[in-house]
N, C-alpha and C. Protein backbone atom coordinates (compact mmCIF):
# COMPACT_ATOMS: atom_id res chain seq x y z
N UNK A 1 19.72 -4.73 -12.15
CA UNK A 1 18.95 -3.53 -11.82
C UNK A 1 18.65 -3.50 -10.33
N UNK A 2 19.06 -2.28 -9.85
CA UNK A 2 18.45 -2.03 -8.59
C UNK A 2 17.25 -1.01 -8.27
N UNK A 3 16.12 -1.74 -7.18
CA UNK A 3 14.86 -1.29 -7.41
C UNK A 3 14.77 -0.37 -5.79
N UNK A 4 14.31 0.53 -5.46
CA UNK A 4 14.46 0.94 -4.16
C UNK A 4 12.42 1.52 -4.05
N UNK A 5 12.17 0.65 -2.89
CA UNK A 5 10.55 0.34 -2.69
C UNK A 5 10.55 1.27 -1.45
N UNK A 6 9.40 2.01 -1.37
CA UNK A 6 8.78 3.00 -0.32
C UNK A 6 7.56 2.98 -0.17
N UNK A 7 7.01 2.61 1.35
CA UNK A 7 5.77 3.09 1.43
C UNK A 7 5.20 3.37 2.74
N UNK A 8 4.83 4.50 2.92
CA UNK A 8 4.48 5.37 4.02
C UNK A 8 3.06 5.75 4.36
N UNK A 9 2.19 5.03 3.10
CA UNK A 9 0.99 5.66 3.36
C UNK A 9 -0.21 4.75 4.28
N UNK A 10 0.22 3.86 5.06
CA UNK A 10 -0.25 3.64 6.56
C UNK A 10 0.56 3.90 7.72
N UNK A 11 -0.18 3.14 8.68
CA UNK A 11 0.99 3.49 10.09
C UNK A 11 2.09 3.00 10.03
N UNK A 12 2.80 2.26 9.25
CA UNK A 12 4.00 1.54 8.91
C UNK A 12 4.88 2.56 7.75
N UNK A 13 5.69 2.49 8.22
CA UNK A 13 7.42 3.22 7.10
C UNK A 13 7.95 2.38 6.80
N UNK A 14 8.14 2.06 5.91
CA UNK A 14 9.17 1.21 5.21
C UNK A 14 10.03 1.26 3.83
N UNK A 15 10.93 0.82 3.66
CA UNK A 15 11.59 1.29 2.37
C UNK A 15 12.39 -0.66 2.71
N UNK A 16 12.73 -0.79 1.11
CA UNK A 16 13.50 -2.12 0.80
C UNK A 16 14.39 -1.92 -0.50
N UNK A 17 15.72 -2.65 -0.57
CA UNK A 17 15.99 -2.32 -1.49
C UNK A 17 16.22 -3.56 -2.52
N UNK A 18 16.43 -3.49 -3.44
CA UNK A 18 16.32 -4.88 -4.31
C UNK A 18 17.03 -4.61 -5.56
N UNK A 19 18.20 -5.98 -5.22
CA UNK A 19 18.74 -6.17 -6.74
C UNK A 19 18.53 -7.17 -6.82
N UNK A 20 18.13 -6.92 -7.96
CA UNK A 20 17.78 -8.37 -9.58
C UNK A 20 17.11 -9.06 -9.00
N UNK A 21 15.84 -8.16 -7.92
CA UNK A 21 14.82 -9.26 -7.27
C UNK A 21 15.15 -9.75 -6.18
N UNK A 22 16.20 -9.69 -5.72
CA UNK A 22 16.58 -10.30 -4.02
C UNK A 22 16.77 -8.83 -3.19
N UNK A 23 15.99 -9.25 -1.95
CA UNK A 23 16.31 -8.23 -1.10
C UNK A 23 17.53 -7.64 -0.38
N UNK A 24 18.53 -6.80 -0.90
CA UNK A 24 19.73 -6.33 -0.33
C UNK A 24 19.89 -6.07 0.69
N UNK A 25 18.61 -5.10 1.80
CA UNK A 25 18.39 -4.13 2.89
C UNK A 25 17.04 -3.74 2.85
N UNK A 26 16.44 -3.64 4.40
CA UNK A 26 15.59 -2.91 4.23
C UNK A 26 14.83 -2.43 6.03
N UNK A 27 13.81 -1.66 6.17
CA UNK A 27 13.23 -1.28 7.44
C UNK A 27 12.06 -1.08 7.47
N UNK A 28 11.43 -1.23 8.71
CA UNK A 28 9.82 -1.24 8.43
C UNK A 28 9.56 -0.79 10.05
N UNK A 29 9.25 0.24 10.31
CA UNK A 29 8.60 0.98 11.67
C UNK A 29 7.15 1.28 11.35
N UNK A 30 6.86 0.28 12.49
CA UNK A 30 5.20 1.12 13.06
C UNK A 30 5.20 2.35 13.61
N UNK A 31 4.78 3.43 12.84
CA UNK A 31 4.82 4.96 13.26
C UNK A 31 3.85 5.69 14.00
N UNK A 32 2.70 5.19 13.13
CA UNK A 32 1.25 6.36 13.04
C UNK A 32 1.66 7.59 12.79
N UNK A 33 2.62 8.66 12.45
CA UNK A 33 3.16 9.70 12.56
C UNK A 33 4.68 9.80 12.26
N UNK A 34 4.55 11.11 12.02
CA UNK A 34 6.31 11.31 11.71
C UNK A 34 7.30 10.62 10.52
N UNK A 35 6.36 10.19 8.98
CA UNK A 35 6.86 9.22 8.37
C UNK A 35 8.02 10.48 7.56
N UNK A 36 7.62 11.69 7.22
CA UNK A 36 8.91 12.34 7.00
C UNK A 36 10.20 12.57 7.83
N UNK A 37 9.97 12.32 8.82
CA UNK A 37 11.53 12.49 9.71
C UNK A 37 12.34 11.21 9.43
N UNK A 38 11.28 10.26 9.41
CA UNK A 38 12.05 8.91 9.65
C UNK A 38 12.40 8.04 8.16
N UNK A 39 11.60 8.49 6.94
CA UNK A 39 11.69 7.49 5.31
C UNK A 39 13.15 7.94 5.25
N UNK A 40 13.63 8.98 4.96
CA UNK A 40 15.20 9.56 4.10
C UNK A 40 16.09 8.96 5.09
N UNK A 41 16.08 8.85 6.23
CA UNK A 41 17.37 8.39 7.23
C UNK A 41 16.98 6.84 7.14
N UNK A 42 15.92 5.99 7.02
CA UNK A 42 15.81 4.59 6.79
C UNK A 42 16.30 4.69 5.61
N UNK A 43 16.36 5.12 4.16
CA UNK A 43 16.74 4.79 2.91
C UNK A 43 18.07 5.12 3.00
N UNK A 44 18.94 6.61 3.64
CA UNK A 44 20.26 6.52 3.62
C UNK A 44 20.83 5.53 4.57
N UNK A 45 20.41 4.67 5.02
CA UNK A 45 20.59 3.04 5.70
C UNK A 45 20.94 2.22 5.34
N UNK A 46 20.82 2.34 3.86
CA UNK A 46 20.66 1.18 3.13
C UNK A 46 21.73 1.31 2.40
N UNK A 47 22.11 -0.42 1.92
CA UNK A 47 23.25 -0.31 1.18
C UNK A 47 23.99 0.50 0.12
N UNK A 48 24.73 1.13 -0.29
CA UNK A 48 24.78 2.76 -1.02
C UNK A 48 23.98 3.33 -0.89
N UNK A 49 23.40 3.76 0.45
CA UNK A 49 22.53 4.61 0.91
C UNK A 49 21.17 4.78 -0.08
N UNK A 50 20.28 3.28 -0.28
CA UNK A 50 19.52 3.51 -0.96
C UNK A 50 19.65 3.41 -2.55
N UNK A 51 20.53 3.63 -3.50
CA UNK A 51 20.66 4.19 -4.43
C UNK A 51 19.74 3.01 -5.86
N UNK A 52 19.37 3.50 -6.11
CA UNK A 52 18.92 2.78 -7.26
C UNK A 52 18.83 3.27 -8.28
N UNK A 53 18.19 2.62 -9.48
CA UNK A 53 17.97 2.62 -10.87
C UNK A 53 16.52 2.89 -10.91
N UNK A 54 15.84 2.25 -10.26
CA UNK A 54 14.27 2.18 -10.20
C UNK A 54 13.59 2.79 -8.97
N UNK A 55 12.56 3.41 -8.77
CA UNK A 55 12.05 3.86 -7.36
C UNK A 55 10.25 2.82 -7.49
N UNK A 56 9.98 2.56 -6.53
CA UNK A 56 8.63 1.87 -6.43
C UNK A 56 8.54 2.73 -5.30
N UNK A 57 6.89 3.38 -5.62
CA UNK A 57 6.26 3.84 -4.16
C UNK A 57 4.55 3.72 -4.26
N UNK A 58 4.50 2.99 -2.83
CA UNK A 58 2.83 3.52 -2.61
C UNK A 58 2.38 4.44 -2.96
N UNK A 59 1.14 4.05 -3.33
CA UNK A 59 0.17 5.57 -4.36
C UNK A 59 -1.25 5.54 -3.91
N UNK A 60 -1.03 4.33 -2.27
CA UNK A 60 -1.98 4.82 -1.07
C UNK A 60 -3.15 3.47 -1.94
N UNK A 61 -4.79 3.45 -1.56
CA UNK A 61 -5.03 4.34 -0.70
C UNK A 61 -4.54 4.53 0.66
N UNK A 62 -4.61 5.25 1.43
CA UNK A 62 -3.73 5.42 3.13
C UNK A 62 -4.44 6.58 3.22
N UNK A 63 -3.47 7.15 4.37
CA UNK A 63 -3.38 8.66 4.90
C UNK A 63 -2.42 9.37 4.04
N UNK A 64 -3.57 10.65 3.56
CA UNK A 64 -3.79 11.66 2.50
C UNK A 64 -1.82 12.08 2.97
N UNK A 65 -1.23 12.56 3.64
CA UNK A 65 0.01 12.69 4.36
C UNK A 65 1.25 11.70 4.04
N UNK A 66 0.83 10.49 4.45
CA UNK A 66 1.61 9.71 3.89
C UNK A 66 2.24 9.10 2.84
N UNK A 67 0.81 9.34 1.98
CA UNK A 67 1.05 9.18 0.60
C UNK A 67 1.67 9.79 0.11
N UNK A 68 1.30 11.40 0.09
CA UNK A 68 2.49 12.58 -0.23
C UNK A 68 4.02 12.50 0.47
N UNK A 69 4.28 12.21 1.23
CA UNK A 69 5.40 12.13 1.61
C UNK A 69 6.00 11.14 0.59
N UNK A 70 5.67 9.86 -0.07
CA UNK A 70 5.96 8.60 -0.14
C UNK A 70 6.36 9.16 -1.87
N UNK A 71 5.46 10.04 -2.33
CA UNK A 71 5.63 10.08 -3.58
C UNK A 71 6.48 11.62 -3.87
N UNK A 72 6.41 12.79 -3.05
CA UNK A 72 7.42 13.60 -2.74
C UNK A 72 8.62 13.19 -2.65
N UNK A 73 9.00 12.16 -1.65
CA UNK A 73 10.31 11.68 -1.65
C UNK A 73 11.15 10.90 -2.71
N UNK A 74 10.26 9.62 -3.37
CA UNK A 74 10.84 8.88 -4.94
C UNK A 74 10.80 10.02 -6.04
N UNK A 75 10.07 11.04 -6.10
CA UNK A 75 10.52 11.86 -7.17
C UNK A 75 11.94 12.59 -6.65
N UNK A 76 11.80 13.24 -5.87
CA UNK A 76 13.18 14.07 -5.40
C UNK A 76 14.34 12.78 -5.47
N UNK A 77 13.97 11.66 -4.91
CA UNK A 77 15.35 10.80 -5.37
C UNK A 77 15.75 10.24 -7.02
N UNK A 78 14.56 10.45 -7.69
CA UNK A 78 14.35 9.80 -8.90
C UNK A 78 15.09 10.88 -9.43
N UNK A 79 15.16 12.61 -9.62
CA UNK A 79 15.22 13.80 -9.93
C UNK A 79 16.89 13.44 -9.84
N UNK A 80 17.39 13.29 -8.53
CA UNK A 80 18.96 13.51 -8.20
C UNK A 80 20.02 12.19 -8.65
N UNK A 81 19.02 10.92 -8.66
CA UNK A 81 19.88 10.04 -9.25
C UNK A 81 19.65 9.42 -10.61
N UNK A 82 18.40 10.26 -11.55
CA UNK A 82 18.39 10.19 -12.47
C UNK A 82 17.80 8.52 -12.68
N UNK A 83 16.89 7.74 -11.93
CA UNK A 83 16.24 7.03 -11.78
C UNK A 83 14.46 7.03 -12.12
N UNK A 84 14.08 6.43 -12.75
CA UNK A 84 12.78 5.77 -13.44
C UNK A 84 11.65 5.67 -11.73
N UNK A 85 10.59 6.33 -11.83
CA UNK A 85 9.77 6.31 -10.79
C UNK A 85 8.57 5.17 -11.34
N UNK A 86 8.00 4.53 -10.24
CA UNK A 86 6.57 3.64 -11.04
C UNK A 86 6.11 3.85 -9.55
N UNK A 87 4.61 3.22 -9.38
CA UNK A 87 3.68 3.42 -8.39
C UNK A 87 3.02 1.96 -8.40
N UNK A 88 2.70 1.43 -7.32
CA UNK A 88 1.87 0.54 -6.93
C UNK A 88 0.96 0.72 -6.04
N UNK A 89 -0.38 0.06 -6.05
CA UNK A 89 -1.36 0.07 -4.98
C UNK A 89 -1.10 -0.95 -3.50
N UNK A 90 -1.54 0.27 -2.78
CA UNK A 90 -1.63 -0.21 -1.40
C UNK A 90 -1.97 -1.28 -1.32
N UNK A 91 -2.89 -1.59 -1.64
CA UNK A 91 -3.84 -2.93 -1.66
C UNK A 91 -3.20 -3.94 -2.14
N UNK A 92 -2.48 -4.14 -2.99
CA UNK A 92 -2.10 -4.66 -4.11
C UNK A 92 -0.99 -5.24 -3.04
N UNK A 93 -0.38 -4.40 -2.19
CA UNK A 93 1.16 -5.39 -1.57
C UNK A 93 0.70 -6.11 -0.52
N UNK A 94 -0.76 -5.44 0.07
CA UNK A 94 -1.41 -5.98 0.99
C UNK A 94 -2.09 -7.78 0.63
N UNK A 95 -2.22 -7.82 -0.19
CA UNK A 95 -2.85 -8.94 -0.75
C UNK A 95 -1.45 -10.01 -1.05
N UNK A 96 -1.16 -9.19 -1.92
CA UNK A 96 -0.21 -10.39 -1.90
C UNK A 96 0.60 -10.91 -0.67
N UNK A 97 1.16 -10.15 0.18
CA UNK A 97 1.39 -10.51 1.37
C UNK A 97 0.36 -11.40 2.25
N UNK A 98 -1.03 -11.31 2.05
CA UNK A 98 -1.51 -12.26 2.60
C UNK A 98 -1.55 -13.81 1.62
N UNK A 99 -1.37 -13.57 0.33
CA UNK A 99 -1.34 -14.96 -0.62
C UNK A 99 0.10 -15.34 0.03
N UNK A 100 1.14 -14.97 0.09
CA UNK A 100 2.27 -15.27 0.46
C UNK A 100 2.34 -16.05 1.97
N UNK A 101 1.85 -15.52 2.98
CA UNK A 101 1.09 -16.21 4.21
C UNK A 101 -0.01 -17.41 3.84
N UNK A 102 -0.58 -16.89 3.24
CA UNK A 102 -2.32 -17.58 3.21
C UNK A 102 -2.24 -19.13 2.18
N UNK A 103 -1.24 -19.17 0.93
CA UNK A 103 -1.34 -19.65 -0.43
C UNK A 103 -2.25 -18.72 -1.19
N UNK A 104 -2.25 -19.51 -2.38
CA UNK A 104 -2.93 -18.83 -3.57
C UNK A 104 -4.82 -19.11 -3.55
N UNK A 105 -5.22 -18.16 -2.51
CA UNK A 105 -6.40 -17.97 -2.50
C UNK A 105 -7.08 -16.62 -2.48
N UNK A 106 -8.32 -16.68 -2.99
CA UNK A 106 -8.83 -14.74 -2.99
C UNK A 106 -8.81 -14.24 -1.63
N UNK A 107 -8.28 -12.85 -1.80
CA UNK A 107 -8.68 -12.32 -0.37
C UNK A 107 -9.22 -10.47 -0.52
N UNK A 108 -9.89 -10.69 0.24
CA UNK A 108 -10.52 -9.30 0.46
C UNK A 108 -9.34 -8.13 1.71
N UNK A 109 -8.66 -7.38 1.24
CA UNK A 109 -8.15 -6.54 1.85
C UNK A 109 -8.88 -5.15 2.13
N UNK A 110 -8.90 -4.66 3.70
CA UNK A 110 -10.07 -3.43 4.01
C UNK A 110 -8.90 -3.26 5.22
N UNK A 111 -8.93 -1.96 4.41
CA UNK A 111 -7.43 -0.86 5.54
C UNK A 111 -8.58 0.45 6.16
N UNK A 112 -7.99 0.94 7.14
CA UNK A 112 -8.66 2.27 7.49
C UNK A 112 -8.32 2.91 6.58
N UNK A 113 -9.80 3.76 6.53
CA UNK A 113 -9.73 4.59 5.67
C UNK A 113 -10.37 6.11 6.13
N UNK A 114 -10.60 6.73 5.80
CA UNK A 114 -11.28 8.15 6.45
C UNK A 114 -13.07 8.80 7.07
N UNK A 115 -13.11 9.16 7.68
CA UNK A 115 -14.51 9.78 8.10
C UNK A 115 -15.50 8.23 8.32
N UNK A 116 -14.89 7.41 9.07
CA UNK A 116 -15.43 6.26 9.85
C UNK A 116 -15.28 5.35 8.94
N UNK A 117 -14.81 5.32 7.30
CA UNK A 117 -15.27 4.68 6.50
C UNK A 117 -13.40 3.23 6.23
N UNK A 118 -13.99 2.47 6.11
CA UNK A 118 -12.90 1.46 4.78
C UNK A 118 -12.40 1.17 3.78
N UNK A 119 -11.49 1.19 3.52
CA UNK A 119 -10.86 0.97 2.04
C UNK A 119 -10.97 -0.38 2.00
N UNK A 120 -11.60 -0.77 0.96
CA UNK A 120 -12.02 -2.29 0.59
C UNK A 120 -11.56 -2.97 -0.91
N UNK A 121 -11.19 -3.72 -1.65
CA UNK A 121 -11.00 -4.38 -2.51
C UNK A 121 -10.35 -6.02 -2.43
N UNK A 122 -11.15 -6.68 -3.39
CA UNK A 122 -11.21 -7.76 -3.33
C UNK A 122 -10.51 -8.64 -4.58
N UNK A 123 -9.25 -9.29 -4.33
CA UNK A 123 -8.50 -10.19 -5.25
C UNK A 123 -8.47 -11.29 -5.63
N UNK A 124 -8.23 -11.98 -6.41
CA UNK A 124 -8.58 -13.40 -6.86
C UNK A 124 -7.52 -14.12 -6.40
N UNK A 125 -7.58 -15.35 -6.70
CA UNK A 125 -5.93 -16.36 -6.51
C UNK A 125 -4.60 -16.35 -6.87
N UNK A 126 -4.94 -15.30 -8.18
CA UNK A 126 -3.76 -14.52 -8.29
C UNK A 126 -3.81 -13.77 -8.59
N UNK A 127 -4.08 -12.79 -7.52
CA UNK A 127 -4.22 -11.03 -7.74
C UNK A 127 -4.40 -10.21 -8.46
N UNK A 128 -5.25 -11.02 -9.35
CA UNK A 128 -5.80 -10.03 -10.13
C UNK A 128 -7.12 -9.03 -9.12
N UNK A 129 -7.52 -8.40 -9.47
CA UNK A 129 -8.34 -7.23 -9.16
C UNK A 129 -9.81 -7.97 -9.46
N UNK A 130 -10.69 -7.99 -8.05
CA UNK A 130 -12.07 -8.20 -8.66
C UNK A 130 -13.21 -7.70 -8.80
N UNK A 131 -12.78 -5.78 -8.06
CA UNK A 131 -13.79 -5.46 -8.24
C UNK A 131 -12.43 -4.06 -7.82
N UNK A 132 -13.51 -2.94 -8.24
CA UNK A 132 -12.79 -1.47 -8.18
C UNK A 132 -12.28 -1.23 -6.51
N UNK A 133 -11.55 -0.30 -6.23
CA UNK A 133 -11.20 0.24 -5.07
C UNK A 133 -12.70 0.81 -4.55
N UNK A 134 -13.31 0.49 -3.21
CA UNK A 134 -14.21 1.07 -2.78
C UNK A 134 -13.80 1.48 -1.16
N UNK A 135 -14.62 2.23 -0.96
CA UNK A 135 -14.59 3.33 0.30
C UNK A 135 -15.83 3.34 1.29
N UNK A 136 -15.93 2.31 2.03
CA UNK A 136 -17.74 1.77 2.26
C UNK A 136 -17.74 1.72 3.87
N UNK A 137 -18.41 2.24 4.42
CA UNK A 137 -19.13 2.30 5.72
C UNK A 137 -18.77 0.64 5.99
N UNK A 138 -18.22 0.38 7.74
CA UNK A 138 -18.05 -1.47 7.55
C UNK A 138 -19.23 -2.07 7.83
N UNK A 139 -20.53 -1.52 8.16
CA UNK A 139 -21.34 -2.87 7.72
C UNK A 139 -21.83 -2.79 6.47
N UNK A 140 -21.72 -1.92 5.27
CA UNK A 140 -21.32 -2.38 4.13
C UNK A 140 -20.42 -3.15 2.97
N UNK A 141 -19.35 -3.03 4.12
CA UNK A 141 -17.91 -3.62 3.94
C UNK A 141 -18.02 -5.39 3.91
N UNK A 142 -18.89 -5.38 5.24
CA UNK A 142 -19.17 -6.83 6.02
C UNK A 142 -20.41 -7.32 5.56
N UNK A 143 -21.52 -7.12 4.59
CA UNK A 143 -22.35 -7.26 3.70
C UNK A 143 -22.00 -7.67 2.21
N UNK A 144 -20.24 -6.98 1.49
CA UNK A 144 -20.65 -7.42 0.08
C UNK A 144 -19.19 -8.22 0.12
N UNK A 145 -18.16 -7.91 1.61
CA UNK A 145 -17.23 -9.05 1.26
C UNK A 145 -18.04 -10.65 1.15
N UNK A 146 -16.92 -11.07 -0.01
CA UNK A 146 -17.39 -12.98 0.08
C UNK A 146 -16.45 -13.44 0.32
N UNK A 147 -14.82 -12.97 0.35
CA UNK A 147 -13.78 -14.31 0.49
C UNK A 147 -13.87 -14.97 1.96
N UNK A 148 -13.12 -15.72 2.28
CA UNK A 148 -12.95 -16.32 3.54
C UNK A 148 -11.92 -15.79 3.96
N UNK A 149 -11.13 -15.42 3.66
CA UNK A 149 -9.63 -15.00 3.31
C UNK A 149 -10.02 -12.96 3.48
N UNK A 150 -9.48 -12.50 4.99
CA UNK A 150 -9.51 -11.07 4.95
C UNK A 150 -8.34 -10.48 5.27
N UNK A 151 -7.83 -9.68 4.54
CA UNK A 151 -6.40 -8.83 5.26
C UNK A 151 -6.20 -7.63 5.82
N UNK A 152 -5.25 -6.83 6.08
CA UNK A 152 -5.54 -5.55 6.42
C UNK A 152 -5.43 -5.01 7.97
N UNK A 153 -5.68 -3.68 8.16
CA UNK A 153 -5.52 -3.37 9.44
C UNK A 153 -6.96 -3.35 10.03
N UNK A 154 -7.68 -3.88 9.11
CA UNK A 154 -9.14 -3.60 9.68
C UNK A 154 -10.15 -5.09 9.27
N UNK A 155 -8.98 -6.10 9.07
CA UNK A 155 -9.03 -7.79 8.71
C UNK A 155 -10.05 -8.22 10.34
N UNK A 156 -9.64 -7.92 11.10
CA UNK A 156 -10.37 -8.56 12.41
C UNK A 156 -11.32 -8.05 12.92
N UNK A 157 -11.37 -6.37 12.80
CA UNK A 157 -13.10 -5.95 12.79
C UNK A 157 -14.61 -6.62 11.78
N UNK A 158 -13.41 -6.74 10.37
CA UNK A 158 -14.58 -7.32 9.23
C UNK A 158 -15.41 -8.67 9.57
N UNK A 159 -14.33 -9.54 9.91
CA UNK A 159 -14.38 -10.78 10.46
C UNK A 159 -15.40 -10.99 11.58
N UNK A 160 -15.32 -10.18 12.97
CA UNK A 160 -16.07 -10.17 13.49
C UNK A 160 -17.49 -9.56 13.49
N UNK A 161 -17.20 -8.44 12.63
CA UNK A 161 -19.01 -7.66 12.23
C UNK A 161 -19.92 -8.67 11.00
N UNK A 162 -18.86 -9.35 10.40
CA UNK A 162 -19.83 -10.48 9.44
C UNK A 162 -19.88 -11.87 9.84
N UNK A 163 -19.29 -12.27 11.17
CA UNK A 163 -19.11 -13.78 12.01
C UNK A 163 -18.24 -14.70 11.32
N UNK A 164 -17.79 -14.63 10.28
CA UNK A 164 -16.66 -15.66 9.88
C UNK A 164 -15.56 -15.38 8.85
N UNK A 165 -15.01 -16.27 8.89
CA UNK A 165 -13.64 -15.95 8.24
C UNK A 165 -12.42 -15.97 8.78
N UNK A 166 -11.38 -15.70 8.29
CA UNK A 166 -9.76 -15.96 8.82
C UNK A 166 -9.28 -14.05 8.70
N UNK A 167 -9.05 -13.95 9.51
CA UNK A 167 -8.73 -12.69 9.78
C UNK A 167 -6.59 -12.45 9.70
N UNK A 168 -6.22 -11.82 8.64
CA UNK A 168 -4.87 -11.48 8.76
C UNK A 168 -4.55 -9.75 9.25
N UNK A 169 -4.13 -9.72 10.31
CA UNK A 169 -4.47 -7.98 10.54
C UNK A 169 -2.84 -7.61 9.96
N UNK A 170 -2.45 -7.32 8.76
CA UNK A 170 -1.00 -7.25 8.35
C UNK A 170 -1.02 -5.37 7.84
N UNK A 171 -0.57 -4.99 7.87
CA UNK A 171 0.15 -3.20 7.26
C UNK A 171 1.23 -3.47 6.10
N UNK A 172 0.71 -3.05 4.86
CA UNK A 172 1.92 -3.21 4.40
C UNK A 172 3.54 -2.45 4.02
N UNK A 173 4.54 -3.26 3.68
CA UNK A 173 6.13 -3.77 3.98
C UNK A 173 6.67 -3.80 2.82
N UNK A 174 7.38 -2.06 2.31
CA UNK A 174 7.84 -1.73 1.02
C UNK A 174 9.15 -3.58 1.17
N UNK A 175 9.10 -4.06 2.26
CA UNK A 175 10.37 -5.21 2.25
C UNK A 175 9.35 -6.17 1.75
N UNK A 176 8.51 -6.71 1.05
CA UNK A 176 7.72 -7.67 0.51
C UNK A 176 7.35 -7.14 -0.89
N UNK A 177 7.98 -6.36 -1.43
CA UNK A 177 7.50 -5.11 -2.83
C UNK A 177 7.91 -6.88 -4.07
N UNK A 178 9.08 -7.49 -3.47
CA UNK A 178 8.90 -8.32 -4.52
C UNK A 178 7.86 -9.48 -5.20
N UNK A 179 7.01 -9.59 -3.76
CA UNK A 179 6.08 -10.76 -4.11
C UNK A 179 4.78 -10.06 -5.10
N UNK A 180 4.89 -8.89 -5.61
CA UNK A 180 3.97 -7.96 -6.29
C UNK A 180 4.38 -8.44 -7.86
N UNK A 181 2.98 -9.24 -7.79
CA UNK A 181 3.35 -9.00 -10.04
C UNK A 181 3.56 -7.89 -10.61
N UNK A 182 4.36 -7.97 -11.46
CA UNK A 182 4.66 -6.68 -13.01
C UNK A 182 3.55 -5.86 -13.48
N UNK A 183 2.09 -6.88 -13.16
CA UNK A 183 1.43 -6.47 -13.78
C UNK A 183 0.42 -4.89 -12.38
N UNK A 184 0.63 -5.16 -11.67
CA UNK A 184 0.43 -4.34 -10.30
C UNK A 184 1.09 -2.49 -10.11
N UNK A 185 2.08 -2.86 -10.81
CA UNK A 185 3.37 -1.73 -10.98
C UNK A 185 2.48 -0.77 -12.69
N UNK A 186 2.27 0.39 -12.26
CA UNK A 186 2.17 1.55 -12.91
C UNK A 186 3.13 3.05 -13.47
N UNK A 187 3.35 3.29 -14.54
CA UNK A 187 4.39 4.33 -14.74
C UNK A 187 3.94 5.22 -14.12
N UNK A 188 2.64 5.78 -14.38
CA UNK A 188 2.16 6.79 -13.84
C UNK A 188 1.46 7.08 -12.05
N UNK A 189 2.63 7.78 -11.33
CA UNK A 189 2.75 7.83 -10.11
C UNK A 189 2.02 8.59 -9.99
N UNK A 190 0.69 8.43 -9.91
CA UNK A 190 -0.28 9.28 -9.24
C UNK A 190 -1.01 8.93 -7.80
N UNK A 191 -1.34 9.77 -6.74
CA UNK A 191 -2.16 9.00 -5.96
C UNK A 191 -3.15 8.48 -5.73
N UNK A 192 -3.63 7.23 -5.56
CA UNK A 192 -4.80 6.93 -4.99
C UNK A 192 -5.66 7.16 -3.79
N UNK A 193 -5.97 8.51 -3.88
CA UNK A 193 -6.61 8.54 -2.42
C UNK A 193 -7.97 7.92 -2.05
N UNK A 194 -8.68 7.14 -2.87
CA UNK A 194 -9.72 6.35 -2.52
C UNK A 194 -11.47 6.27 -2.25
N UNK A 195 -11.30 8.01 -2.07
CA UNK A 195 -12.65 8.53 -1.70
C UNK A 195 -12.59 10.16 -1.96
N UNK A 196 -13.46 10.70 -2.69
CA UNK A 196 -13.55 11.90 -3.12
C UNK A 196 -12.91 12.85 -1.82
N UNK A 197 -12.47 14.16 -2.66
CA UNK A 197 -11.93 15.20 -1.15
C UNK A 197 -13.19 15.30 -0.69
N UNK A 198 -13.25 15.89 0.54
CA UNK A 198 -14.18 16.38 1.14
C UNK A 198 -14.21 17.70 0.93
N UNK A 199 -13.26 19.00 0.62
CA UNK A 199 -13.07 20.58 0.06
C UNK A 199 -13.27 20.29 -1.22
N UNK A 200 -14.41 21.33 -1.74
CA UNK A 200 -15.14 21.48 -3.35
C UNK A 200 -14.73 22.76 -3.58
N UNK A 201 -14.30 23.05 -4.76
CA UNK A 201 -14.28 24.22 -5.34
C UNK A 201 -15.79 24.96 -5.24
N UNK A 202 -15.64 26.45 -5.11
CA UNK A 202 -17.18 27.02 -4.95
C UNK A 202 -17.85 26.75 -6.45
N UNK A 203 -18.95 26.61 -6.12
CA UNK A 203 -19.62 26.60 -7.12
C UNK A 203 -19.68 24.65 -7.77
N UNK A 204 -18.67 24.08 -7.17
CA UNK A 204 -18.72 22.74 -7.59
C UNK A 204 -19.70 21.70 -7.23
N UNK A 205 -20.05 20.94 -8.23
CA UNK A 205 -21.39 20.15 -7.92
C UNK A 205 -21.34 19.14 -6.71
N UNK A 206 -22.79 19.09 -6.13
CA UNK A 206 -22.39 18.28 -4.55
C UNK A 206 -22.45 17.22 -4.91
């Protein structure tokens, strides 16, 4: 089986492709911007231009933009090559990428997130989930983290607003989609955007 991994919803683009679990091809640009010009020409890059059986894509949290792009694009490829879509959390590749660096210890991953605030969640030794996705102002962030162990693009602010810890400042790398347990991977590709919209329907409760 070939698995083709996307994820666009930080400042990083990347796509990887994977058979039977080994990495075939893959690309990873620091963007901040422009992740639609650049995902479809990185995936037609790739060995049979991408093609797979399976699509894996970020389902964020990130930038509201990126995410859509990330999950716009695996359906339209899923649609034309008649390929199986699933979704994984941001967080989720983020972590393990730091267990993969770090060993098998908990780590607290906190990415930017919107209107001054952090995307925060905290994993065990083996990634399991230890508390829900939260969205917290960082000296709230830097108040209820406990690991020693922080990742993320916002790993070295946390570190320094709470005085200790090991700081990994990593983005994550649809090319590391394999170190992600089975159990991480979701059928239902919906997004995680992390923190309520800010636009309410009229009349909708504040």
């Amino acid at each position: 089986m070939q698995t083709l991994a996307i994820d666009c919803a930080t400042e990083n683009c990347s796509a990887g492709l994977f058979a039977n679990g080994e990495l075939a091809g893959g690309d990873c640009r620091t963007l901040g911007r422009g992740h639609a010009e650049h995902l479809v020409p990185m995936i037609a890059a790739l060995p049979g231009q991408g093609r797979a059986d399976r699509i894996a894509v970020s389902l964020g949290p990130g930038s509201f933009t990126g995410v859509r792009i990330g999950l716009a694009t695996a359906r339209a490829l899923a649609l034309a090559w008649g390929a199986q879509v699933i979704g994984y959390p941001t967080l989720a590749l983020v972590s393990a990428m730091a267990r993969a660096q770090a060993g098998a210890v908990p780590v607290s991953v906190v990415m930017t997130g919107g209107h001054g605030e952090w995307f925060v969640q905290e994993f065990d030794a083996d990634g399991r989930s230890l508390a829900p996705l939260a969205s917290l102002r960082p000296d709230d962030a830097a108040r209820l983290s406990r690991t020693d162990l922080v990742a993320g693009s916002q790993a070295e602010a946390l570190v320094a607003l709470r005085g200790y810890g090991t700081a990994l400042p990593i983005l994550p790398d649809a090319r590391q989609f394999a170190l992600l347990d089975e159990t991480a991977l979701v059928a239902d590709a919906a997004p995680l955007y992390g923190r309520a919209p800010d636009a309410k329907l009229p009349g909708q409760a504040q």
